[in-house]
C-alpha atoms as a PDB file:
ATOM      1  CA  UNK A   1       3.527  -8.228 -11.132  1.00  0.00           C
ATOM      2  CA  UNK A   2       2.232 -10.679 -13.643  1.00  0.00           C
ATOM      3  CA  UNK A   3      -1.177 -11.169 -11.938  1.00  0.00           C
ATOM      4  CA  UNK A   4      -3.869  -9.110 -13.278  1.00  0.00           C
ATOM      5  CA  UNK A   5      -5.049  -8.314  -9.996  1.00  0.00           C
ATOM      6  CA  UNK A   6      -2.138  -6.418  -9.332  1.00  0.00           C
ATOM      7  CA  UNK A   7      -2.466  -4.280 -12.297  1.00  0.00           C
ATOM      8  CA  UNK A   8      -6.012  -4.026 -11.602  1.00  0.00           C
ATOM      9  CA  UNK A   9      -5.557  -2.514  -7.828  1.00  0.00           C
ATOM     10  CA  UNK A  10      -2.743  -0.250  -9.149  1.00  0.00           C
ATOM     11  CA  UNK A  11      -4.703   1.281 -11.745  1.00  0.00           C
ATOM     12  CA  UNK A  12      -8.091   1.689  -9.444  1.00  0.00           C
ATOM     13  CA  UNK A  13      -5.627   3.763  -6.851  1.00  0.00           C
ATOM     14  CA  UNK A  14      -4.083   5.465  -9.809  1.00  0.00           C
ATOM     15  CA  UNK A  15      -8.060   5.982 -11.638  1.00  0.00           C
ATOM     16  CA  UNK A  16      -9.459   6.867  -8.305  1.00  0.00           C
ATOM     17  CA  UNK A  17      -7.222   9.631  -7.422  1.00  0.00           C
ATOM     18  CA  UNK A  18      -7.759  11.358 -10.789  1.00  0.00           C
ATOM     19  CA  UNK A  19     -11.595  10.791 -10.159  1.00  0.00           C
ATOM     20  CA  UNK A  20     -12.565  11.948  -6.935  1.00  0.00           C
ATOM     21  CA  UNK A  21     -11.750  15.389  -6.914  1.00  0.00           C
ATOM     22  CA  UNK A  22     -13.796  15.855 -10.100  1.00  0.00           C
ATOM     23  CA  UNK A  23     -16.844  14.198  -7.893  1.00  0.00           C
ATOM     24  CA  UNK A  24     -16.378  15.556  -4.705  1.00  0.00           C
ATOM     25  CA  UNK A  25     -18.901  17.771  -3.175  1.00  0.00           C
ATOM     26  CA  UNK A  26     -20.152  19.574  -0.287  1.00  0.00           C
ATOM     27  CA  UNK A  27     -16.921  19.643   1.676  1.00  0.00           C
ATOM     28  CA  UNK A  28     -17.377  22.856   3.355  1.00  0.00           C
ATOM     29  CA  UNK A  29     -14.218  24.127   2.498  1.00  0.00           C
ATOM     30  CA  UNK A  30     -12.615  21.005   3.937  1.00  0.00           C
ATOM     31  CA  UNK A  31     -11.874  19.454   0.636  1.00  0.00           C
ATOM     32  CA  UNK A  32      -7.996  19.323   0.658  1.00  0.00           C
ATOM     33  CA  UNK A  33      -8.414  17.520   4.451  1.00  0.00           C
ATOM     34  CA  UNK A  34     -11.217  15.386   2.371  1.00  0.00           C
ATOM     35  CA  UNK A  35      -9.137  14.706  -0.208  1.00  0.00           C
ATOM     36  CA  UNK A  36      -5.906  13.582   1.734  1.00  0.00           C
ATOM     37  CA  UNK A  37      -8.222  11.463   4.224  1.00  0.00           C
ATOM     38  CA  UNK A  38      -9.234   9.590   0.955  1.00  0.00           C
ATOM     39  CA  UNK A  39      -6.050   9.294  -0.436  1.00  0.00           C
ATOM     40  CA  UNK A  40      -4.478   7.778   2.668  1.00  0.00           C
ATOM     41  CA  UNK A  41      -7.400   5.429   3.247  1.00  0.00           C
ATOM     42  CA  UNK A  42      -7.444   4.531  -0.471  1.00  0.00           C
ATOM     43  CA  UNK A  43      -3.439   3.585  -0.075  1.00  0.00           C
ATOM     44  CA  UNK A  44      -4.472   1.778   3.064  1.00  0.00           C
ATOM     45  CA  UNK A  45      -7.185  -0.458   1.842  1.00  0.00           C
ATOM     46  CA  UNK A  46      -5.953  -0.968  -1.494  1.00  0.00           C
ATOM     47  CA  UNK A  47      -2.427  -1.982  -0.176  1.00  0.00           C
ATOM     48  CA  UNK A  48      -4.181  -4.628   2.568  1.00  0.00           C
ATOM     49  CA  UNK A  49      -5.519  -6.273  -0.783  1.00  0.00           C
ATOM     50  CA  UNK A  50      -2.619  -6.045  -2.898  1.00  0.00           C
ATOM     51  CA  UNK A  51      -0.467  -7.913  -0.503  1.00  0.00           C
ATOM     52  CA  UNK A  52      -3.317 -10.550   0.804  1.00  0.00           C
ATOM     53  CA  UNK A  53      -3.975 -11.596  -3.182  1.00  0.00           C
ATOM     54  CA  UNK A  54       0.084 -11.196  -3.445  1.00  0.00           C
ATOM     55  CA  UNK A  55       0.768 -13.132  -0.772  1.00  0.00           C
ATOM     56  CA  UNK A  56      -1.460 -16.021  -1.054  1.00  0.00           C
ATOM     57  CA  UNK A  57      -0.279 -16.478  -5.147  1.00  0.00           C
ATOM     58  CA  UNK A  58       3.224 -16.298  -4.193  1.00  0.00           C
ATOM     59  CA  UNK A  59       3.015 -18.842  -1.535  1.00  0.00           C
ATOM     60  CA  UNK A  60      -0.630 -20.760  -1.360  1.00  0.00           C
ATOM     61  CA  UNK A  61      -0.545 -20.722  -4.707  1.00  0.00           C
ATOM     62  CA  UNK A  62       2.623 -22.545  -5.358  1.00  0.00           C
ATOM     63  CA  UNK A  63       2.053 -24.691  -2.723  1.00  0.00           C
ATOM     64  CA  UNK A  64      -0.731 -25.929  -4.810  1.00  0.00           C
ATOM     65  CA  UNK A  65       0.711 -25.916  -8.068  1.00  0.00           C
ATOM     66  CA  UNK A  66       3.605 -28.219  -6.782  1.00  0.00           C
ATOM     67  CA  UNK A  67       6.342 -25.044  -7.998  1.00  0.00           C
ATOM     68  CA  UNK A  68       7.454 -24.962  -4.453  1.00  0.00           C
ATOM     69  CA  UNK A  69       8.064 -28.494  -4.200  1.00  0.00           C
ATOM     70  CA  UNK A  70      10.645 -28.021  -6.962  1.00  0.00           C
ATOM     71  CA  UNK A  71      12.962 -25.605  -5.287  1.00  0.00           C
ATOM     72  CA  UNK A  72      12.672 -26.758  -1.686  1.00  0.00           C
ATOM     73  CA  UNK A  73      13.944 -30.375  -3.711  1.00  0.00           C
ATOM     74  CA  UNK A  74      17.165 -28.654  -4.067  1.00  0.00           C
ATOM     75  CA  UNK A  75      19.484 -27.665  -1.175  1.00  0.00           C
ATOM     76  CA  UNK A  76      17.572 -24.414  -0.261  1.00  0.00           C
ATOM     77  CA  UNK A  77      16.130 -23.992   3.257  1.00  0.00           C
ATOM     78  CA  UNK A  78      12.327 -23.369   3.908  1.00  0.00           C
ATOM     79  CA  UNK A  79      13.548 -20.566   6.268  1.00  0.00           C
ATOM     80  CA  UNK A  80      14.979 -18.897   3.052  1.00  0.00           C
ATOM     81  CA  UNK A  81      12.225 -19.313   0.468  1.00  0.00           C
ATOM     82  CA  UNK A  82       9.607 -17.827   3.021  1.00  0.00           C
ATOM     83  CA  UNK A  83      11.783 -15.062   3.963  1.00  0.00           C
ATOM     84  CA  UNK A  84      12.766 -14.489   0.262  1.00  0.00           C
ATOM     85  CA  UNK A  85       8.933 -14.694  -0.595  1.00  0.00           C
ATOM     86  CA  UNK A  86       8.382 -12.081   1.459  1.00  0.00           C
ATOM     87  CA  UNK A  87      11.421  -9.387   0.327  1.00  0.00           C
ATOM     88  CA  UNK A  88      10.090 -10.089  -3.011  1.00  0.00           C
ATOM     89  CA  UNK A  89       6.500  -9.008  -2.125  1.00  0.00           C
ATOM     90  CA  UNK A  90       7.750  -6.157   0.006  1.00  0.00           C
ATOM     91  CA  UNK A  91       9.953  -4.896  -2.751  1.00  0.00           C
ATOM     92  CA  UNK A  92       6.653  -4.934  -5.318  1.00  0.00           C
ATOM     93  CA  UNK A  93       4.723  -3.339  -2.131  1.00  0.00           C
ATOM     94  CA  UNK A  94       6.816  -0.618  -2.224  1.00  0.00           C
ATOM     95  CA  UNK A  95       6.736   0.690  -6.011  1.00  0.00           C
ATOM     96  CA  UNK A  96       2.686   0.480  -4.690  1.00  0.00           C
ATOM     97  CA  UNK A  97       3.107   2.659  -2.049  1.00  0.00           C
ATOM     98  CA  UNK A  98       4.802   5.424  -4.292  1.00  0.00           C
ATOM     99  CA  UNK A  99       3.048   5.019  -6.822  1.00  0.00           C
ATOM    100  CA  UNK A 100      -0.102   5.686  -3.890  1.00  0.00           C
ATOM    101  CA  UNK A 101       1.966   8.771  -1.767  1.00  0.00           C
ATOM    102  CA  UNK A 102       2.470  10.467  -5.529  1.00  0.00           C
ATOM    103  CA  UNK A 103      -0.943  10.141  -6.290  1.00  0.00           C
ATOM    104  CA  UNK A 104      -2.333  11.413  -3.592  1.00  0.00           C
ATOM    105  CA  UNK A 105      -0.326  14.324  -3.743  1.00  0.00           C
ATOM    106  CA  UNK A 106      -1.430  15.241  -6.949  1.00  0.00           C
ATOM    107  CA  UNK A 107      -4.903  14.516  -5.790  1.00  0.00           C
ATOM    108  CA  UNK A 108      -4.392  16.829  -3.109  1.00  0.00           C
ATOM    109  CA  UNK A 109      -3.201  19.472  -5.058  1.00  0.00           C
ATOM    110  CA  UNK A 110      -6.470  19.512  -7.474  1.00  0.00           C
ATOM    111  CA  UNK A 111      -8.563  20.462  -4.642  1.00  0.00           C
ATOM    112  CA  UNK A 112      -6.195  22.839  -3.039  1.00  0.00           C
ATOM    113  CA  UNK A 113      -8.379  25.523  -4.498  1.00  0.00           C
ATOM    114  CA  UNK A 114     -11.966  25.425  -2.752  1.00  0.00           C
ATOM    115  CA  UNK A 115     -14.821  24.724  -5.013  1.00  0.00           C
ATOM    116  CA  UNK A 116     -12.397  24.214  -7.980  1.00  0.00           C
ATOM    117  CA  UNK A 117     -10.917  21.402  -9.609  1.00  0.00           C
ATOM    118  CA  UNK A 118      -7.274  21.595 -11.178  1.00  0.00           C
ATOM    119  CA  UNK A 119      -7.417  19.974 -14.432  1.00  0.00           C
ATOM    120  CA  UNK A 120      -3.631  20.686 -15.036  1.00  0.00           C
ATOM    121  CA  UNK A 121      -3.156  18.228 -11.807  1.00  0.00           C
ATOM    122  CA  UNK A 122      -5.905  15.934 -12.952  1.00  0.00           C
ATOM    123  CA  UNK A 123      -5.038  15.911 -16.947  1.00  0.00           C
ATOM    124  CA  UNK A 124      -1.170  14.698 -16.725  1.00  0.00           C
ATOM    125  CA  UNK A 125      -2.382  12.050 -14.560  1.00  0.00           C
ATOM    126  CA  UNK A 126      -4.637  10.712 -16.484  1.00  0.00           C
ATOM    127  CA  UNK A 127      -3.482  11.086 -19.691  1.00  0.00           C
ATOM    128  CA  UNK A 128       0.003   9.317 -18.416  1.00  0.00           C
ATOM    129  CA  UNK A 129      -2.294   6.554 -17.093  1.00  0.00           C
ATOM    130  CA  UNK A 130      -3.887   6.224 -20.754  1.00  0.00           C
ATOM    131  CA  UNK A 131      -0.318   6.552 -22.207  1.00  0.00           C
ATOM    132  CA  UNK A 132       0.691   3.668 -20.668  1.00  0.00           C
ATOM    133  CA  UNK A 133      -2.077   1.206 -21.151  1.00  0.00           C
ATOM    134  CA  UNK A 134      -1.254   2.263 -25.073  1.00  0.00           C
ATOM    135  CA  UNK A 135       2.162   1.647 -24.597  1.00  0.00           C
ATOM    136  CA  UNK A 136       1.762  -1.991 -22.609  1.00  0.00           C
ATOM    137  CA  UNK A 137      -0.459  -2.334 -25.818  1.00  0.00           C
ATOM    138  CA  UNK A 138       1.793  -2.130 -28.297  1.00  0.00           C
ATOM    139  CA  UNK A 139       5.125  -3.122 -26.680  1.00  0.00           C
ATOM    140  CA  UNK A 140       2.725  -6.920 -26.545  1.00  0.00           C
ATOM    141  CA  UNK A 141       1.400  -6.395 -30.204  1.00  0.00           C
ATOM    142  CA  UNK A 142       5.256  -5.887 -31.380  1.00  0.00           C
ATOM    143  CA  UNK A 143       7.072  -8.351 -29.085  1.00  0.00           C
ATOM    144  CA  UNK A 144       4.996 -10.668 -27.741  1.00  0.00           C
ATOM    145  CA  UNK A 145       6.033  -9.414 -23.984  1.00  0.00           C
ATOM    146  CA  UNK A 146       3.703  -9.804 -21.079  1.00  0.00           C
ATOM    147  CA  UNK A 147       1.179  -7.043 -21.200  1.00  0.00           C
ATOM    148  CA  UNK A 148       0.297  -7.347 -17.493  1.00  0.00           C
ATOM    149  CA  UNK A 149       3.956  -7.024 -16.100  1.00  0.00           C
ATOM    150  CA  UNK A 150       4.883  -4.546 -18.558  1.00  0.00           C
ATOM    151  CA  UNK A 151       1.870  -2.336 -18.073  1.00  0.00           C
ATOM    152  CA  UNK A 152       2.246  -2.479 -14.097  1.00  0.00           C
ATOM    153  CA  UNK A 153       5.979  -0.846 -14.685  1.00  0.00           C
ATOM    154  CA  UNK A 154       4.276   1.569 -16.884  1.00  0.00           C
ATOM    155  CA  UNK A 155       1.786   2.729 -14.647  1.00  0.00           C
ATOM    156  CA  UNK A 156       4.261   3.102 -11.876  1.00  0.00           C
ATOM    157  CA  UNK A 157       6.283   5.494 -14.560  1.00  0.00           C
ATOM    158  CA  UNK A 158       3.081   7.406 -15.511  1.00  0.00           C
ATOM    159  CA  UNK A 159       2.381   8.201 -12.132  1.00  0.00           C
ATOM    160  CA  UNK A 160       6.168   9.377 -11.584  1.00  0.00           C
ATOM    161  CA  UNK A 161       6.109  11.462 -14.859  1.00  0.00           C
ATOM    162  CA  UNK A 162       2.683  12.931 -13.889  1.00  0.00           C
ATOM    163  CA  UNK A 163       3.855  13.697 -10.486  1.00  0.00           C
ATOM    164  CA  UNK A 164       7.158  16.146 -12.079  1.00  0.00           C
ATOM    165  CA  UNK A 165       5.228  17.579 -14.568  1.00  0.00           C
ATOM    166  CA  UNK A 166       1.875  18.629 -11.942  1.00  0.00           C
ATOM    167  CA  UNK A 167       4.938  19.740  -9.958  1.00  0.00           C
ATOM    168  CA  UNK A 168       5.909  22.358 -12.386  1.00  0.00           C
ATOM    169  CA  UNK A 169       2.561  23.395 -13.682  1.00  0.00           C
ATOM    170  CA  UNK A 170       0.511  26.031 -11.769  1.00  0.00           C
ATOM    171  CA  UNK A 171      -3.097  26.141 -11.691  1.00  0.00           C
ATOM    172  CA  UNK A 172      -2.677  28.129 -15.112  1.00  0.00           C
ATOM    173  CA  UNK A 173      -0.586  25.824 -17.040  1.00  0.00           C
ATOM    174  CA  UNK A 174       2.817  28.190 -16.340  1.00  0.00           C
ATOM    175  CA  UNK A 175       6.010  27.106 -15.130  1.00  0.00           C
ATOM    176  CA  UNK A 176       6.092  27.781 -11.334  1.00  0.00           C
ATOM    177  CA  UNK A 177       8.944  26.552  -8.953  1.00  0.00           C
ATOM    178  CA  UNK A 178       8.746  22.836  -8.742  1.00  0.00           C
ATOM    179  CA  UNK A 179       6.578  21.410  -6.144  1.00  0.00           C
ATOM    180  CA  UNK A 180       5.257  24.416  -4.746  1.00  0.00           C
ATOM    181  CA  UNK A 181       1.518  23.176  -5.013  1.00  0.00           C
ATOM    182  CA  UNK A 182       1.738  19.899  -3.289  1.00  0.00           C
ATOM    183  CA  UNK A 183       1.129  18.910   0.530  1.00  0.00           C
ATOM    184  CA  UNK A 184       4.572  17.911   0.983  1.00  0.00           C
ATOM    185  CA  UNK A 185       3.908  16.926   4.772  1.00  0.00           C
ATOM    186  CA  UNK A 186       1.762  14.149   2.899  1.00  0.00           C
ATOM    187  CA  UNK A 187       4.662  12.306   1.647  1.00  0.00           C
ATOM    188  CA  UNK A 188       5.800  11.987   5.643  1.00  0.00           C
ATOM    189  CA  UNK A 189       2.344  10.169   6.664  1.00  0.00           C
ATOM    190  CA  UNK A 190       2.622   8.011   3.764  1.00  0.00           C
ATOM    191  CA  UNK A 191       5.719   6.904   5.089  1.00  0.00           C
ATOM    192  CA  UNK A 192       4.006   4.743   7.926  1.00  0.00           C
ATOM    193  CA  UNK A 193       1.343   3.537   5.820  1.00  0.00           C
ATOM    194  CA  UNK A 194       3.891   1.573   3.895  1.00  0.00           C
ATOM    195  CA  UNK A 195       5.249  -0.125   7.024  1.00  0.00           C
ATOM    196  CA  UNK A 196       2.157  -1.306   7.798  1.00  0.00           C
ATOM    197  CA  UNK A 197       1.485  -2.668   4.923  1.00  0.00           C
ATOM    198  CA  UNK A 198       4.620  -4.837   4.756  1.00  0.00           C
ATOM    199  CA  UNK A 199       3.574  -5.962   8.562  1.00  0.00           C
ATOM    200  CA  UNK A 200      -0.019  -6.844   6.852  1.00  0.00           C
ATOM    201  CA  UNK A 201       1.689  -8.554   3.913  1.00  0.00           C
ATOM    202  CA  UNK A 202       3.931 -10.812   6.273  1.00  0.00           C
ATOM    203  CA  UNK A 203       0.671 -11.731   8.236  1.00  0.00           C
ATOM    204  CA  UNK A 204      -0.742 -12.229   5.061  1.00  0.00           C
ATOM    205  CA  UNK A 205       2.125 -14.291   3.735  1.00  0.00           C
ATOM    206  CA  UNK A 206       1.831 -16.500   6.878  1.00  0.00           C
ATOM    207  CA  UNK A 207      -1.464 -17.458   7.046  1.00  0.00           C
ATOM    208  CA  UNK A 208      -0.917 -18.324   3.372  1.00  0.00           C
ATOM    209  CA  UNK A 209       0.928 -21.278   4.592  1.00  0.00           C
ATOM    210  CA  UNK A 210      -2.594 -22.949   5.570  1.00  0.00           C
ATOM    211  CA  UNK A 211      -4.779 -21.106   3.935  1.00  0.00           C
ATOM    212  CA  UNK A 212      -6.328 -19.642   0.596  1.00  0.00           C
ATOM    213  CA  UNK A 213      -6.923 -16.113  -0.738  1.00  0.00           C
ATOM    214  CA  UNK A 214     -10.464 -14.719   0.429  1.00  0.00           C
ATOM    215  CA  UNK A 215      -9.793 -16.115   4.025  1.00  0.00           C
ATOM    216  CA  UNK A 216      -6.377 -15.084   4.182  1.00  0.00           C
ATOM    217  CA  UNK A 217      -7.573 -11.598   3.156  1.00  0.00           C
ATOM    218  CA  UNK A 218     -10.783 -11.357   5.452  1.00  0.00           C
ATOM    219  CA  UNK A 219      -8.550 -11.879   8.479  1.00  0.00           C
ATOM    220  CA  UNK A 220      -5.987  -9.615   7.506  1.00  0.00           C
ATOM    221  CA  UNK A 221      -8.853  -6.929   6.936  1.00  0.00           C
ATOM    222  CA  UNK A 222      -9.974  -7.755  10.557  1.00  0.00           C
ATOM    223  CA  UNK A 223      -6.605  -7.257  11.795  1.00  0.00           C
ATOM    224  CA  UNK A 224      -6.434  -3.936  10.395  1.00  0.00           C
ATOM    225  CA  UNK A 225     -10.203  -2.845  11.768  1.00  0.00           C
ATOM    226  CA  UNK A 226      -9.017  -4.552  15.573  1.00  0.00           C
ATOM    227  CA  UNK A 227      -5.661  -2.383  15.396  1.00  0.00           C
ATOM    228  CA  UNK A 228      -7.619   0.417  14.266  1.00  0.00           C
ATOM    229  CA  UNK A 229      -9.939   0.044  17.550  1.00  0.00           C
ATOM    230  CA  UNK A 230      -6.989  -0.944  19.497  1.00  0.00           C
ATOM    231  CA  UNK A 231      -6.988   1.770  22.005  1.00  0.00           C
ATOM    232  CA  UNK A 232     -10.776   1.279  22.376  1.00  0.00           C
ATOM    233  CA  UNK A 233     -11.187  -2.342  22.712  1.00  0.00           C
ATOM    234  CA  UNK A 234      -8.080  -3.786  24.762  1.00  0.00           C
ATOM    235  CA  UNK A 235      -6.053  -0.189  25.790  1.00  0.00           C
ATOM    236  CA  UNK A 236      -8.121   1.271  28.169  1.00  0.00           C
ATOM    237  CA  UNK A 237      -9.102  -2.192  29.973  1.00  0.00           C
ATOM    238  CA  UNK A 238      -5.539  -3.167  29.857  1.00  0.00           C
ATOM    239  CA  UNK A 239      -4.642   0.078  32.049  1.00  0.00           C
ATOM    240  CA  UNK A 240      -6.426  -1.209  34.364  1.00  0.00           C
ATOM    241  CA  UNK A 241      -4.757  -4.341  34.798  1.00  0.00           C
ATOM    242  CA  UNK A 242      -7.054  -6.772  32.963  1.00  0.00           C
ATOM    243  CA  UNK A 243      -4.256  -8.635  31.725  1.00  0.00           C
ATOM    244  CA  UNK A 244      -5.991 -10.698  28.713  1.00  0.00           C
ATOM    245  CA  UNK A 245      -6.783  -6.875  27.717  1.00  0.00           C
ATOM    246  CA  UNK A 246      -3.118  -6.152  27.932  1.00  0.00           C
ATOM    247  CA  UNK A 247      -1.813  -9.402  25.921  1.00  0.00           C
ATOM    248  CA  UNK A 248      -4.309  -7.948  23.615  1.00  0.00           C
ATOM    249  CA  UNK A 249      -3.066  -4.985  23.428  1.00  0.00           C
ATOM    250  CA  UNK A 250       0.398  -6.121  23.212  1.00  0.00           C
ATOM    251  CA  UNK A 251      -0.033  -8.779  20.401  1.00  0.00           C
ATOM    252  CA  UNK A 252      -2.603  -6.715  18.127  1.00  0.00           C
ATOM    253  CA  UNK A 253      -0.611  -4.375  15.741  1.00  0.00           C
ATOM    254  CA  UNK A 254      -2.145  -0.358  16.859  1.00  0.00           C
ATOM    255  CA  UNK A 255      -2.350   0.740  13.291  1.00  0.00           C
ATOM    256  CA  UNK A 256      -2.981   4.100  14.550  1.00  0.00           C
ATOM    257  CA  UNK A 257       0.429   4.382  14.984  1.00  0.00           C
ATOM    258  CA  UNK A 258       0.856   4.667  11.431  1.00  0.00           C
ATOM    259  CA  UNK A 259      -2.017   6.641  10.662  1.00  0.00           C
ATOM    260  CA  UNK A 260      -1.034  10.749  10.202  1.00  0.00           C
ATOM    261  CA  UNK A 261      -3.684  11.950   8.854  1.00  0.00           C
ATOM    262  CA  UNK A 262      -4.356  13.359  11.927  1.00  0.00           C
ATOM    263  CA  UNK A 263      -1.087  15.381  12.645  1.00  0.00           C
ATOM    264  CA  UNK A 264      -1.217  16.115   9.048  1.00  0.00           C
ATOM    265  CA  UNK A 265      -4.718  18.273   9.373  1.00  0.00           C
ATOM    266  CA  UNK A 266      -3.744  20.460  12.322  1.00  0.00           C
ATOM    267  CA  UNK A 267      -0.821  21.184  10.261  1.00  0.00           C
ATOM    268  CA  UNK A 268       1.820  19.476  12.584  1.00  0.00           C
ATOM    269  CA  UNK A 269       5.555  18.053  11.164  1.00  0.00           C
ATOM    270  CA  UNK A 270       6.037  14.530  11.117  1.00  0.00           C
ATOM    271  CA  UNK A 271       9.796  14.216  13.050  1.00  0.00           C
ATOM    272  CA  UNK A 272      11.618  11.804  11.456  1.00  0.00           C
ATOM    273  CA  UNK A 273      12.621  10.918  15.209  1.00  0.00           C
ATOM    274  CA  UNK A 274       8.813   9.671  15.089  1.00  0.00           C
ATOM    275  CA  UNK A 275       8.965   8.051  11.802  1.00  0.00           C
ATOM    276  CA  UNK A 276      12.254   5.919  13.044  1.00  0.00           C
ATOM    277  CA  UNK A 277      10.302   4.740  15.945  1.00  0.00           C
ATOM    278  CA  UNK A 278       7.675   4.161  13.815  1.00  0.00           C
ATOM    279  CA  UNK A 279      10.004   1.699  12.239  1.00  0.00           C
ATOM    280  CA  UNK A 280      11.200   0.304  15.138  1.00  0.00           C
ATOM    281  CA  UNK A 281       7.975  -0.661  15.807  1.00  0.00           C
ATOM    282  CA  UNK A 282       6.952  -2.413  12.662  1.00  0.00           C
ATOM    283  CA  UNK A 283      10.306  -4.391  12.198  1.00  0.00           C
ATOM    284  CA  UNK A 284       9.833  -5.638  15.634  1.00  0.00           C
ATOM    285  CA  UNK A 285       6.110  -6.478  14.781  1.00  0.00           C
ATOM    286  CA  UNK A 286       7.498  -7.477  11.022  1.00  0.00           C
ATOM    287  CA  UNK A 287      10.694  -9.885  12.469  1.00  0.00           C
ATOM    288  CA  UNK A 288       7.435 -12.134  15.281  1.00  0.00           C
ATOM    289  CA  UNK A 289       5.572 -12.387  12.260  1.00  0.00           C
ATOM    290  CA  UNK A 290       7.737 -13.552   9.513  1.00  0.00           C
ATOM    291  CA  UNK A 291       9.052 -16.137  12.774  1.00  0.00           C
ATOM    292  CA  UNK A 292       5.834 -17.896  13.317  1.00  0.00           C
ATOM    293  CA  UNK A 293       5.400 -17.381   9.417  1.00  0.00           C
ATOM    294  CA  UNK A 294       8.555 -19.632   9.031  1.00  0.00           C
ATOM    295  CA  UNK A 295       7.475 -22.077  11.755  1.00  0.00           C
ATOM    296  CA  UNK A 296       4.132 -22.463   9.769  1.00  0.00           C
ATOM    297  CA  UNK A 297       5.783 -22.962   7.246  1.00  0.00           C
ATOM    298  CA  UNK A 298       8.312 -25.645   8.107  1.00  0.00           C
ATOM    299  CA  UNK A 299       5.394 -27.874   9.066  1.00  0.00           C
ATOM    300  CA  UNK A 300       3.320 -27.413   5.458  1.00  0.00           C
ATOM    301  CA  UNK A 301       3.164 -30.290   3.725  1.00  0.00           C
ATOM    302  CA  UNK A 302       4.685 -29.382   0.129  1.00  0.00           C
ATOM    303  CA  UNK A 303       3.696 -31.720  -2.656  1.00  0.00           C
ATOM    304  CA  UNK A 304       5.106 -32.425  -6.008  1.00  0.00           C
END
């Protein structure tokens, strides 16, 4: 959370949701669909980065700076420090992803109007964000403090306080029942979007081992556009018994899986039955990767 890029991905998702419904046009109607199609892909995309630069400073980049050397020196196991590494970068993933699914909600609910944009949805949320750039500010001024770590946990709480307040604001600025403007079936496909972004951070986090940030991060974006295509490009030759197809198939994530936006349009509930396999499926994906991820990693050479 001390890496500027962090902060700097946070507060583009954070920006960019306040942003594009003000410069949205010519939806047709469509712009709520529009707007939670952007919102999902924005979480998406923005997550894939956040956990390639992540992962390759947490590991790559103490490999390099010799800071791993020191605690694999003392009686801790490589197995451990990679698998720590990565429930420390999936615990910092996750305050993404909320801070993303809350965002989006509120960006949803400014263009749940046609042809108008809600500026009490749009105002709290930026004004919050602006709050809390002021308040990093000072709180560094005063005490010295980190401004990047301290203004990533402020951002987080912006988007949290502007997500209760939108919540009890109609379009009008009155109190209404809480909630009672937002998609709420959006917080369900934003669900899966977070798996796959841990199983993106663990390959990330693996191929970190041997290599360094913008080719860890290309491959994990080509990942993500294979497993988006999976169907296309290995499912329908593998049903017909081309077997490279199928061990294609079988070892390529299908990040459509995890994509709702779908179900969400034609207006469909997300079962949690399907969100539990859904999980099933990632920590399957999530326990082969962090495995060869460990493997990799016992046979890195770690200098001093």
């Amino acid at each position: 959370m001390r890496q500027p890029v962090s902060l700097l991905l946070l507060t583009s998702m954070v920006l960019a949701s306040a942003v594009f419904p003000m410069i949205t046009s010519h939806t047709l109607g469509e712009s709520e669909r529009m707007m939670a199609d952007t919102s999902l892909a924005l979480h998406l995309f923005a997550g894939m980065l956040f956990g390639g630069f992540a992962a390759c400073h947490s590991l790559s980049g103490e490999i390099r700076r010799g800071t791993a050397a020191t605690v694999l020196c003392k009686p801790v196991e490589p197995a451990v420090f990679f698998v720590a590494k990565f429930f420390g970068l999936a615990t910092v993933l996750l305050t993404f992803s909320v801070t993303a699914a809350l965002s989006g909600l509120i960006s949803v609910r400014a263009v749940a109007e046609p042809y108008l944009v809600d500026l009490w949805a749009i105002g709290p949320l930026l004004g919050f964000l602006i709050l809390a750039y002021a308040a990093a500010g000072a709180i560094n001024f005063f005490t010295r403090r980190p401004f990047v770590s301290d203004a990533y946990r402020l951002v987080v709480a912006a988007a949290v306080a502007a997500f209760l307040v939108v919540g009890a604001l109609d379009r009008d600025g009155r109190w209404q029942v809480f909630g009672a403007g937002y998609l709420w079936p959006m917080a369900s496909a934003s669900a899966p979007i977070a798996m796959a972004l841990w199983l993106l951070t663990a390959l990330a986090l693996a191929l970190a081992t041997r290599l360094e940030v913008v080719p860890t991060v290309t491959i994990c974006a080509v990942a993500l556009l294979a497993g988006m295509m999976s169907d296309y490009l290995f499912g329908r030759a593998a049903a017909t018994g081309f077997r490279l197809a199928a061990v294609c198939y079988a070892a390529v994530p299908n990040w459509q899986h995890f994509w709702m936006a779908d179900a969400l349009h034609l207006g469909e509930t997300i079962p949690a039955r399907y969100l539990g396999m859904a999980a099933a499926y990632a920590g399957f994906y999530l326990l082969g990767l962090l495995g060869v991820g460990i493997v990799l990693f016992r046979h890195t050479e770690v200098k001093s």
